[in-house]
PDB file of N, CA and C in Angstrom:
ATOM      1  N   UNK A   1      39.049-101.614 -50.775  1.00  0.00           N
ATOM      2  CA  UNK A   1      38.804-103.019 -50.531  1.00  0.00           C
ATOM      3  C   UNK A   1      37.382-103.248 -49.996  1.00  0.00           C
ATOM      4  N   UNK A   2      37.261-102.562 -49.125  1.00  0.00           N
ATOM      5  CA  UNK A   2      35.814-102.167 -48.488  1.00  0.00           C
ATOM      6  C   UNK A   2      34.718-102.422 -49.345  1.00  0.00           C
ATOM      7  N   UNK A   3      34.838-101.496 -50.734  1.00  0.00           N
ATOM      8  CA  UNK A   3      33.652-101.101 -51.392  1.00  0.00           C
ATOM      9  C   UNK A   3      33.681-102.079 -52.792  1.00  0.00           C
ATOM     10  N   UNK A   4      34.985-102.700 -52.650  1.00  0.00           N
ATOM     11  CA  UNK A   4      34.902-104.168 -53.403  1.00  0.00           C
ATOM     12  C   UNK A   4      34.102-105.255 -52.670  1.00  0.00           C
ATOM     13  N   UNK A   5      33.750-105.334 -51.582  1.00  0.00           N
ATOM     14  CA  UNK A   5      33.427-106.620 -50.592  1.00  0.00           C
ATOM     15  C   UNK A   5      31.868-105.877 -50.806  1.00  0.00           C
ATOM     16  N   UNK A   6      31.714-104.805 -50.777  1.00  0.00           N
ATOM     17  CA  UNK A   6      30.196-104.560 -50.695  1.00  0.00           C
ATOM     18  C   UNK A   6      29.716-104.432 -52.165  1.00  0.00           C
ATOM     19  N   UNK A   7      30.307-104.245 -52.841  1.00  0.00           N
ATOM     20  CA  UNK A   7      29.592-104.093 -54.655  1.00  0.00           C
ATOM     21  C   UNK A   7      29.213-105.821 -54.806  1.00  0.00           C
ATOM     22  N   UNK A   8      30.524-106.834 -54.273  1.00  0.00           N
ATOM     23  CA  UNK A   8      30.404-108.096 -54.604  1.00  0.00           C
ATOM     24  C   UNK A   8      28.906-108.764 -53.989  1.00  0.00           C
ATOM     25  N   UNK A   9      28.902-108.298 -52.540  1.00  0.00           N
ATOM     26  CA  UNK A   9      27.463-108.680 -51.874  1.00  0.00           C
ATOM     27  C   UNK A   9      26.211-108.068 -52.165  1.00  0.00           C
ATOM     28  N   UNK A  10      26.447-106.859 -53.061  1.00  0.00           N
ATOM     29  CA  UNK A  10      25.326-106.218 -53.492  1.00  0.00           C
ATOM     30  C   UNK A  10      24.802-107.189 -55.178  1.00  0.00           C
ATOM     31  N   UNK A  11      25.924-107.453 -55.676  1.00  0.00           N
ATOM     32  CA  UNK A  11      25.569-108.197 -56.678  1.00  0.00           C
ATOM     33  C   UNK A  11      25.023-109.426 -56.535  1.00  0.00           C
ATOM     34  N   UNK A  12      25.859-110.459 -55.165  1.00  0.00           N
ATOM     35  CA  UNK A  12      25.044-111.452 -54.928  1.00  0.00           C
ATOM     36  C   UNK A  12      23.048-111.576 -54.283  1.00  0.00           C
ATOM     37  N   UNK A  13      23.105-110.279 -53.685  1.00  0.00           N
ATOM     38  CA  UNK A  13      21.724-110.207 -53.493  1.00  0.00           C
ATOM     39  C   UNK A  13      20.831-109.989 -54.302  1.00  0.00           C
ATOM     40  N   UNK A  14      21.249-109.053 -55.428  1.00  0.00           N
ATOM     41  CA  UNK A  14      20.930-108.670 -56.333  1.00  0.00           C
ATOM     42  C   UNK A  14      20.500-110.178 -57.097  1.00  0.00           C
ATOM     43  N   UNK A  15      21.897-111.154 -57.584  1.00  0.00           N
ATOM     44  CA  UNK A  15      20.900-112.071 -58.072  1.00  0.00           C
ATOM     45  C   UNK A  15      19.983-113.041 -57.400  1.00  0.00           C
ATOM     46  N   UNK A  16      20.234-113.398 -55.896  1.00  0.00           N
ATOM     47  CA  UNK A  16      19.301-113.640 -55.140  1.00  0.00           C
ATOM     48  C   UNK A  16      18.184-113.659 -55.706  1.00  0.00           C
ATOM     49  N   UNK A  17      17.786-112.011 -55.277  1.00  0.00           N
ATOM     50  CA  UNK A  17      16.397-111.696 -55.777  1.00  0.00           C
ATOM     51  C   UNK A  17      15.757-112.028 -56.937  1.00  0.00           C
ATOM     52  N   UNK A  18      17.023-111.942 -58.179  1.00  0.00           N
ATOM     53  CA  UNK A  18      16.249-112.274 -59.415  1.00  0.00           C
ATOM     54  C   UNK A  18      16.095-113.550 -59.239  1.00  0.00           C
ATOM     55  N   UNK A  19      16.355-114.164 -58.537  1.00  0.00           N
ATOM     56  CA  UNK A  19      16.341-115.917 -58.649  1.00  0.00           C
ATOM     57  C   UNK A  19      14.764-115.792 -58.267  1.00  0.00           C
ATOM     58  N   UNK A  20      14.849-115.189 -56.929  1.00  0.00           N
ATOM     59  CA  UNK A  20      13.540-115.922 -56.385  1.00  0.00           C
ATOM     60  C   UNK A  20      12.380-115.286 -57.206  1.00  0.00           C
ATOM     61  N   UNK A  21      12.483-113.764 -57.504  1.00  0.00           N
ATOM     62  CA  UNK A  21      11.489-113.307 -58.224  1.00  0.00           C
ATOM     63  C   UNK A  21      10.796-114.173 -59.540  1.00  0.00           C
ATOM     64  N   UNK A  22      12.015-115.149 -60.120  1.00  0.00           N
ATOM     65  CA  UNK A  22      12.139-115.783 -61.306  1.00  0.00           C
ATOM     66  C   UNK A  22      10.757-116.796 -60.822  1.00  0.00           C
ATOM     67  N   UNK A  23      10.931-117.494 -59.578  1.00  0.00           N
ATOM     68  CA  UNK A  23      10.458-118.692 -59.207  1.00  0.00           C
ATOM     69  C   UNK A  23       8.678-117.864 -58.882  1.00  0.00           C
ATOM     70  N   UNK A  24       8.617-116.970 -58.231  1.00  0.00           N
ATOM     71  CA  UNK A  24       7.254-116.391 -57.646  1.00  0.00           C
ATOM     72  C   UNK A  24       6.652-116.147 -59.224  1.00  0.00           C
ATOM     73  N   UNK A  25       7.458-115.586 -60.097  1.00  0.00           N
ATOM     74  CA  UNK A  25       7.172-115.605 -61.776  1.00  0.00           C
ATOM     75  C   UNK A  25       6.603-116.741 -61.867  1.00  0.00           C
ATOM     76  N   UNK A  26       7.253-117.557 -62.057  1.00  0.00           N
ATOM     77  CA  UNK A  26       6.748-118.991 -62.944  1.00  0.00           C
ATOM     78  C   UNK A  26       5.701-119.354 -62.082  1.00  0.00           C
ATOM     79  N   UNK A  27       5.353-119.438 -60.711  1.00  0.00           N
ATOM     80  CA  UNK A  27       4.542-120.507 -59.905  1.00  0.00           C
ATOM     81  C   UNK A  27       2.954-119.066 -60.244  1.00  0.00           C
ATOM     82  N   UNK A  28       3.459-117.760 -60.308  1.00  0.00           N
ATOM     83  CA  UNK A  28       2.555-116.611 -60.700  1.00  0.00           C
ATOM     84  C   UNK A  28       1.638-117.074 -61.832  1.00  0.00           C
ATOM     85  N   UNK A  29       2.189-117.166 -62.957  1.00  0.00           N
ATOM     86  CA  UNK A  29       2.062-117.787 -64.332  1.00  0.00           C
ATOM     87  C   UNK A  29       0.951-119.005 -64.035  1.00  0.00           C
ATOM     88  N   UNK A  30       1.524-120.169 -63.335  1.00  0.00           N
ATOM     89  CA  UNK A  30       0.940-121.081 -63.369  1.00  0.00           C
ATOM     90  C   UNK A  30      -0.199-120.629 -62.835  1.00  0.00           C
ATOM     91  N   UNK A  31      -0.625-120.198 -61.955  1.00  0.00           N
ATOM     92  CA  UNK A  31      -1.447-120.229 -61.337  1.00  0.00           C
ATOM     93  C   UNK A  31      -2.565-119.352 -61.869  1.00  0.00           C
ATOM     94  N   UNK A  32      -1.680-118.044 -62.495  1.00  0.00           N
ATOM     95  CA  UNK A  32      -2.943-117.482 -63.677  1.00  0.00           C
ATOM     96  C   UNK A  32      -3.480-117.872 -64.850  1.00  0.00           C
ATOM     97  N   UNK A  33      -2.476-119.390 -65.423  1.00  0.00           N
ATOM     98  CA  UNK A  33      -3.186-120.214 -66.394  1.00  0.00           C
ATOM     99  C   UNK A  33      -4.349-121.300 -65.575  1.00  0.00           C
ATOM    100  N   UNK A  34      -4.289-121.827 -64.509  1.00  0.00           N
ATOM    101  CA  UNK A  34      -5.266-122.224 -63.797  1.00  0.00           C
ATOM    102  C   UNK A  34      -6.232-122.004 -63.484  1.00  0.00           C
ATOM    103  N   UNK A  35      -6.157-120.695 -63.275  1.00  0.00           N
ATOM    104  CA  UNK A  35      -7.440-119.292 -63.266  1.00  0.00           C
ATOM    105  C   UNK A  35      -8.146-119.281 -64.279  1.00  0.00           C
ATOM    106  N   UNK A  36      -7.457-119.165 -65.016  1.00  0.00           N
ATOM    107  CA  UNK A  36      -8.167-119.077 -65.975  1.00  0.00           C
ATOM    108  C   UNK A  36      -9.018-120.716 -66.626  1.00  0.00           C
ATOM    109  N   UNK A  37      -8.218-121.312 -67.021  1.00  0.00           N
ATOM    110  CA  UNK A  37      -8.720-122.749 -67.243  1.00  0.00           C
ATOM    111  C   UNK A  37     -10.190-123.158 -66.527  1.00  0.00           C
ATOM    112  N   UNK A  38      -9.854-123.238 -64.787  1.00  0.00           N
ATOM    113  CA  UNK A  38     -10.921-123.172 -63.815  1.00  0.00           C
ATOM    114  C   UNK A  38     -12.178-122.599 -64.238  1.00  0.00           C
ATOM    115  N   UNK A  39     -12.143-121.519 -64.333  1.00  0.00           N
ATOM    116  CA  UNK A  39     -13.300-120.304 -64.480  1.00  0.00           C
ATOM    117  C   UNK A  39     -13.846-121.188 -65.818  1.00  0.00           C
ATOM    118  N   UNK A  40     -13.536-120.941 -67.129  1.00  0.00           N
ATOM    119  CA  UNK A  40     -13.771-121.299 -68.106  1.00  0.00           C
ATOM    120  C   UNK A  40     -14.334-122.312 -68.204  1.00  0.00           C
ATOM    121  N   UNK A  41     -14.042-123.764 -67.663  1.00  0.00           N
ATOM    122  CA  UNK A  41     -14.716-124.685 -67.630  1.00  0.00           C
ATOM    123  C   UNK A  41     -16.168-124.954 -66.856  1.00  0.00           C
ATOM    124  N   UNK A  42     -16.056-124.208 -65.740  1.00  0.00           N
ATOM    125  CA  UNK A  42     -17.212-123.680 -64.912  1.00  0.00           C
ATOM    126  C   UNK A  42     -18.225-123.512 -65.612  1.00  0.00           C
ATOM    127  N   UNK A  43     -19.479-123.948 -65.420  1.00  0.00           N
ATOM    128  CA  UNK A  43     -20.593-123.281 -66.131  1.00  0.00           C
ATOM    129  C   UNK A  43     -20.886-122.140 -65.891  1.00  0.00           C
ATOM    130  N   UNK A  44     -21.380-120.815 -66.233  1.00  0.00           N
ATOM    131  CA  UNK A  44     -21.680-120.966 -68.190  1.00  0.00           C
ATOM    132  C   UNK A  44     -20.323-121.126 -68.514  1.00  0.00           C
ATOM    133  N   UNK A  45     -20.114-121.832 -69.355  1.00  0.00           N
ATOM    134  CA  UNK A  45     -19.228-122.446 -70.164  1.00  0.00           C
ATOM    135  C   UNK A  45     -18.551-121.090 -71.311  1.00  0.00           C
ATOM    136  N   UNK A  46     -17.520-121.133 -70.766  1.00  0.00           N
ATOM    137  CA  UNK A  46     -16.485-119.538 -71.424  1.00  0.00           C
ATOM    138  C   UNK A  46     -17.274-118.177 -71.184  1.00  0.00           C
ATOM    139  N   UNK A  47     -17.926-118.104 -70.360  1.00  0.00           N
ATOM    140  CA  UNK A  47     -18.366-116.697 -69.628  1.00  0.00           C
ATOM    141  C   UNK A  47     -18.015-117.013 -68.635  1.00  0.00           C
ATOM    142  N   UNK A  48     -17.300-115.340 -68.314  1.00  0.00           N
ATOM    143  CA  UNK A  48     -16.080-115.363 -66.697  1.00  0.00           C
ATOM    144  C   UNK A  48     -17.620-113.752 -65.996  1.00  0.00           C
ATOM    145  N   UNK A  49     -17.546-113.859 -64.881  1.00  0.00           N
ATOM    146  CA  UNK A  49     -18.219-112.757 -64.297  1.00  0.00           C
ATOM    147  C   UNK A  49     -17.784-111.342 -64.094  1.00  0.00           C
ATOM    148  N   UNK A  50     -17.956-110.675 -63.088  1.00  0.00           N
ATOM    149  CA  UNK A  50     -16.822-109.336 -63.264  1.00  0.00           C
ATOM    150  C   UNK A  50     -15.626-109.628 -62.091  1.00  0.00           C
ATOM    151  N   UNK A  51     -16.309-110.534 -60.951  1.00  0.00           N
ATOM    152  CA  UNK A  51     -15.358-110.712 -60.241  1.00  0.00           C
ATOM    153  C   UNK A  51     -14.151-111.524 -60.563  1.00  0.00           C
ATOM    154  N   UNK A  52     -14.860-112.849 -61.381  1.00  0.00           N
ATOM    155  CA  UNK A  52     -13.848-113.412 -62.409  1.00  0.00           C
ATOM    156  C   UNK A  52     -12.683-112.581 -63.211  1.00  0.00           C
ATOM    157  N   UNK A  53     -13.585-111.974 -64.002  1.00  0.00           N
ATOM    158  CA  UNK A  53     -12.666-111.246 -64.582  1.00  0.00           C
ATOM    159  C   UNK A  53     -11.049-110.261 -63.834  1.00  0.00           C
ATOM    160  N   UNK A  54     -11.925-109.398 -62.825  1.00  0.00           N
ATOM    161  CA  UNK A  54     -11.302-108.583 -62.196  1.00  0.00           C
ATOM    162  C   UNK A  54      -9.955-109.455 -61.180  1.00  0.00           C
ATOM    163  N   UNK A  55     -10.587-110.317 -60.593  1.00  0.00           N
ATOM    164  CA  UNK A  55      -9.145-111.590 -59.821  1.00  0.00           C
ATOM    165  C   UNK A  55      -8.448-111.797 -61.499  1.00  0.00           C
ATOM    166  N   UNK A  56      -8.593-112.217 -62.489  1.00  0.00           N
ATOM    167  CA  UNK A  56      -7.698-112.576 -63.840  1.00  0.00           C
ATOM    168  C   UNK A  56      -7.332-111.514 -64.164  1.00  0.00           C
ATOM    169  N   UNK A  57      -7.723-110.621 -64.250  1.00  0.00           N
ATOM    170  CA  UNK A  57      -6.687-108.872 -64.648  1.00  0.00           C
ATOM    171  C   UNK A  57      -6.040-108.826 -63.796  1.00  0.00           C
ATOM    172  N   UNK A  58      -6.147-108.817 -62.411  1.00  0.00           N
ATOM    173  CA  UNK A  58      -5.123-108.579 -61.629  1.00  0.00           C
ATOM    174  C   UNK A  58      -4.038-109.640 -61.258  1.00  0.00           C
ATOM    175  N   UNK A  59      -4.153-110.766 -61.641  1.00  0.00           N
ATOM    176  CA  UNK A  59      -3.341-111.359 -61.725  1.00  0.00           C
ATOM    177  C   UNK A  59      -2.187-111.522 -62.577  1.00  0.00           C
ATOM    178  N   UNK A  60      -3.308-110.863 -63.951  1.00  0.00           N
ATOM    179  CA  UNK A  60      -2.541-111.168 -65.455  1.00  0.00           C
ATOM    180  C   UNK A  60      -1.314-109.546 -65.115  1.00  0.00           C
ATOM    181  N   UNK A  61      -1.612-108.799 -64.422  1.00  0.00           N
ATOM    182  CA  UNK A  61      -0.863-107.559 -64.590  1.00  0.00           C
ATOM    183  C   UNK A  61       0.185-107.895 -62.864  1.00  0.00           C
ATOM    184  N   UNK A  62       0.027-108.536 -62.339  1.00  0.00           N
ATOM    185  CA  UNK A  62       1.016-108.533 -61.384  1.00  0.00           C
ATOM    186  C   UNK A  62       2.176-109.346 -61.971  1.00  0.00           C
ATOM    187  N   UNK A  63       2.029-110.460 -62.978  1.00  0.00           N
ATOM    188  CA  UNK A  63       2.681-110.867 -63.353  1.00  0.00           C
ATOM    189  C   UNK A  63       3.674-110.194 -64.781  1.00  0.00           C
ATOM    190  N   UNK A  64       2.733-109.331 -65.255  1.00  0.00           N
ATOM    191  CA  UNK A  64       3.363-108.454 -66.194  1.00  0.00           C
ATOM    192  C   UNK A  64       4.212-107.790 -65.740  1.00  0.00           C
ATOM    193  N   UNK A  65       3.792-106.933 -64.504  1.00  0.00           N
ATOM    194  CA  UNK A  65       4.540-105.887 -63.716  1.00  0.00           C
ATOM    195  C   UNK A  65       6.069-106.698 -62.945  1.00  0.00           C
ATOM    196  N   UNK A  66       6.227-107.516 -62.951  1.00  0.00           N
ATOM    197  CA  UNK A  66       6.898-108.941 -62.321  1.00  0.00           C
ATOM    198  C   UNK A  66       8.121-108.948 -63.358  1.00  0.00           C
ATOM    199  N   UNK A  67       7.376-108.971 -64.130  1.00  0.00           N
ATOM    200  CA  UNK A  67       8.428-109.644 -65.533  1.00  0.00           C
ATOM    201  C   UNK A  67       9.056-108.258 -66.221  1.00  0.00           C
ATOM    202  N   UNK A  68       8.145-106.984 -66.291  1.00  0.00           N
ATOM    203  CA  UNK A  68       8.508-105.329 -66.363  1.00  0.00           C
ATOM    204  C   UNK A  68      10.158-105.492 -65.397  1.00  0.00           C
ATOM    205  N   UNK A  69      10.044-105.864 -64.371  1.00  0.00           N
ATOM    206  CA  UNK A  69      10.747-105.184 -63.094  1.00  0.00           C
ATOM    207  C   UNK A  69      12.340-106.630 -63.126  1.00  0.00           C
ATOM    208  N   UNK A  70      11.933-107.575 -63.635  1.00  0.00           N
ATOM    209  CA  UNK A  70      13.037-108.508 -64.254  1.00  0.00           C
ATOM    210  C   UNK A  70      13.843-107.867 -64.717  1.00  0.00           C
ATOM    211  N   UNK A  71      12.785-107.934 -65.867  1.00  0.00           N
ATOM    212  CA  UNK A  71      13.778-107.142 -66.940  1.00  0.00           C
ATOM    213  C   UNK A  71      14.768-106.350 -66.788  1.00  0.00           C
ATOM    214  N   UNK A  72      14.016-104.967 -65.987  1.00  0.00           N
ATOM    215  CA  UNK A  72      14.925-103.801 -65.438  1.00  0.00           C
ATOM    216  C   UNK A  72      16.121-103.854 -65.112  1.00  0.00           C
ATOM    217  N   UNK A  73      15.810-104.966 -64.140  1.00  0.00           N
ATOM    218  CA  UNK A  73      17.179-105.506 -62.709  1.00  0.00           C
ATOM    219  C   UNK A  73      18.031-106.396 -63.786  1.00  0.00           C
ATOM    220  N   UNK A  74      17.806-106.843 -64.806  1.00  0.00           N
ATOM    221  CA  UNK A  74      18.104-107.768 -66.038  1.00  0.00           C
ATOM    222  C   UNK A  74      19.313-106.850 -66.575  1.00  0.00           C
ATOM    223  N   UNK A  75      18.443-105.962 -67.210  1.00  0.00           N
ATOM    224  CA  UNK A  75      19.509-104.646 -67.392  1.00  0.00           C
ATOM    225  C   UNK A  75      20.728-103.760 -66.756  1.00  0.00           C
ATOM    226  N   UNK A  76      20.188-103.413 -65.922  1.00  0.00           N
ATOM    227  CA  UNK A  76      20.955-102.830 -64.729  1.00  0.00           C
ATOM    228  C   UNK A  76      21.769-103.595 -64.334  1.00  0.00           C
ATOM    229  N   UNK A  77      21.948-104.994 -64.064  1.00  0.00           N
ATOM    230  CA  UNK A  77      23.143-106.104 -63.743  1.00  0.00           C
ATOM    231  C   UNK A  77      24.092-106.107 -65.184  1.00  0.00           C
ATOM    232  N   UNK A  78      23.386-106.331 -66.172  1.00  0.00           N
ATOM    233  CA  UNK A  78      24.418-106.658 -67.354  1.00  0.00           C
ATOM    234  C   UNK A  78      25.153-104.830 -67.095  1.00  0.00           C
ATOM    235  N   UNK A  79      24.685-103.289 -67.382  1.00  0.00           N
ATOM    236  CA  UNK A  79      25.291-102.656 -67.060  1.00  0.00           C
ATOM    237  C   UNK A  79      26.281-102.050 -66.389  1.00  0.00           C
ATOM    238  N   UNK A  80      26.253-102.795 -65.216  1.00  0.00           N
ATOM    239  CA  UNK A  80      27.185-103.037 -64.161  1.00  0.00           C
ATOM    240  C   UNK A  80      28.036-103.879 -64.354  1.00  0.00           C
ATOM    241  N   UNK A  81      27.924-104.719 -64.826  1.00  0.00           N
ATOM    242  CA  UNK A  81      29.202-105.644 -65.291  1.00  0.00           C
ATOM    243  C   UNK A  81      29.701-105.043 -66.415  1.00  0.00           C
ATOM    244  N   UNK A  82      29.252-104.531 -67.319  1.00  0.00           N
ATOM    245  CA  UNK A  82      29.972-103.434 -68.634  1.00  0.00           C
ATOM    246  C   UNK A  82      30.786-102.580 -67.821  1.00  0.00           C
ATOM    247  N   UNK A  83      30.081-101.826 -66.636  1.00  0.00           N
ATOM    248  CA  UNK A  83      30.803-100.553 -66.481  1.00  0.00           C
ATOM    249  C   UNK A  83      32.407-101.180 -65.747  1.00  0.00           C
ATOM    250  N   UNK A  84      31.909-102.540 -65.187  1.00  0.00           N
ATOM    251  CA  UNK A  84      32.750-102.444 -64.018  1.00  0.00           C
ATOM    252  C   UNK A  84      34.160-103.648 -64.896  1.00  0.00           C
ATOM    253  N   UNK A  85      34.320-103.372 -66.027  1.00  0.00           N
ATOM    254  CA  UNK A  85      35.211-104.456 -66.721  1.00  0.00           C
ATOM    255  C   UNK A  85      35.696-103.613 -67.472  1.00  0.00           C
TER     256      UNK A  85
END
């Protein structure tokens, strides 16, 4: 009974997290299409610098790595509900 009450709260945290991760995703996103937009319009006009650049790579890959690690936990939940039915 025990380890029914804790699989159930492990799952609810579990989607917790994907919730909020979902939301830091999207507001992530936005904010690296802004980045980008910003810079670009800036004169010189569509030349980004290295620091430019380097803040937009690292943004563009935290959000990759973001959406990598979704996925995962994406997986691993649907698995768990296979195994556990």
């Amino acid at each position: 009974m025990l380890f029914n009450i804790l699989k159930k709260y492990e799952k609810f945290m579990i989607q917790a997290l994907m919730v909020m991760m979902a939301i830091v995703l999207g507001l992530a996103t936005l904010d690296l299409g802004w980045l980008i937009i910003k810079d670009i319009i800036q004169p010189p006009y569509l030349l980004l610098d290295v620091n430019q650049l380097l803040e937009i790579f690292g943004l563009f890959m935290l959000v990759v790595i973001g959406i990598e690690t979704s996925g995962n936990h994406n997986e691993d939940l649907h698995n768990s509900r296979a195994t556990s039915l």
